[in-house]
Protein backbone atom coordinates (compact mmCIF):
# COMPACT_ATOMS: atom_id res chain seq x y z
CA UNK A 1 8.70 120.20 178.00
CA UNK A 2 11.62 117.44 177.70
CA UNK A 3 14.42 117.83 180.18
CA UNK A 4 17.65 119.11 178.16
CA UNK A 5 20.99 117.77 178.95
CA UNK A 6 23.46 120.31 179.48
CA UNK A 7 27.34 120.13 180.05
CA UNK A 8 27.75 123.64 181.56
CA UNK A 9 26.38 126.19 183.39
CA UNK A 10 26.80 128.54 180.24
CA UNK A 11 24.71 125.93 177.70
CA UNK A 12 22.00 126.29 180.37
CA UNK A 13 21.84 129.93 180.47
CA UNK A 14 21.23 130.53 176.95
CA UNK A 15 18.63 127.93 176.52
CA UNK A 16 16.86 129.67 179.06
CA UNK A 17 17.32 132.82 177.02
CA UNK A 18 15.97 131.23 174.04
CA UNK A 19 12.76 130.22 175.85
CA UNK A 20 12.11 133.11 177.96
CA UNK A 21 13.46 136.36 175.26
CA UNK A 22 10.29 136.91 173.86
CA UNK A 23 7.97 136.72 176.72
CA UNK A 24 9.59 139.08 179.44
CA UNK A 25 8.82 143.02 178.70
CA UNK A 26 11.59 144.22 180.53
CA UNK A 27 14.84 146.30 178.83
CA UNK A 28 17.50 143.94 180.63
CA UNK A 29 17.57 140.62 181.57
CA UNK A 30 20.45 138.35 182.29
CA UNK A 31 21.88 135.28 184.13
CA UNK A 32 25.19 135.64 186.44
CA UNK A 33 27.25 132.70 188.55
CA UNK A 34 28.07 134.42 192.03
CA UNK A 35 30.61 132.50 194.34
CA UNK A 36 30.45 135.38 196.91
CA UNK A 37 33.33 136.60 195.50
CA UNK A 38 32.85 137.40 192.44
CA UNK A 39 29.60 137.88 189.70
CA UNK A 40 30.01 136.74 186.48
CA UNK A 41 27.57 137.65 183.81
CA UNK A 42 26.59 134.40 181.51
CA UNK A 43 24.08 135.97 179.14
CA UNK A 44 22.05 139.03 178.94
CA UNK A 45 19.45 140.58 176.98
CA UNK A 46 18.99 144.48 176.22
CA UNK A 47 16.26 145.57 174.39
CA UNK A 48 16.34 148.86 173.92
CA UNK A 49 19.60 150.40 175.58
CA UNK A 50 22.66 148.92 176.92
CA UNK A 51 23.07 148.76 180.44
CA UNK A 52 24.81 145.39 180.88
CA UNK A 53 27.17 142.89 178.51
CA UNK A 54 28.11 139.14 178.77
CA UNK A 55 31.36 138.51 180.14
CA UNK A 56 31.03 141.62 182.64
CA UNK A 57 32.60 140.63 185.80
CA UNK A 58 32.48 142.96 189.38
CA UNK A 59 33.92 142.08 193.19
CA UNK A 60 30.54 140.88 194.97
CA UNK A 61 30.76 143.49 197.66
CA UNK A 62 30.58 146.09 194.78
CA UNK A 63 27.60 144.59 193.25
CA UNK A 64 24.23 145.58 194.22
C-alpha cells in the first residue's frame, strides 16, 4: 500500500474509515483525539443503531 500524505489528524481518520468500513463486523466503530482532557470524536461508523456521532465531545474523566 503507498504511504498517503495527510495534513491533519481528521484527513487521516477517514482514510482509515474508507479502508477498514467494510471489513470490521462490529455496530460502532470510530476514531477520537484524547489530550487527557478532553475526547474528541473524529469519525465513526454505526451500522445498525446509533450509539455514537462525529463531533461528540466528553471531559476525559467522564469517559470510559
Amino acid at each position: 500500500m503507498d504511504m498517503i500524505d495527510h495534513k491533519s489528524l481528521n484527513e487521516a481518520s477517514e482514510a482509515v474509515f474508507q479502508l477498514l468500513k467494510d471489513s470490521i463486523g462490529i455496530n460502532t466503530f470510530f476514531i477520537a483525539k484524547n489530550d487527557g482532557i478532553t475526547v474528541d470524536i473524529l469519525s465513526v461508523e454505526n451500522r445498525n443503531k446509533i450509539l455514537l456521532e462525529k463531533g461528540f465531545q466528553i471531559d476525559f474523566q467522564d469517559s470510559y
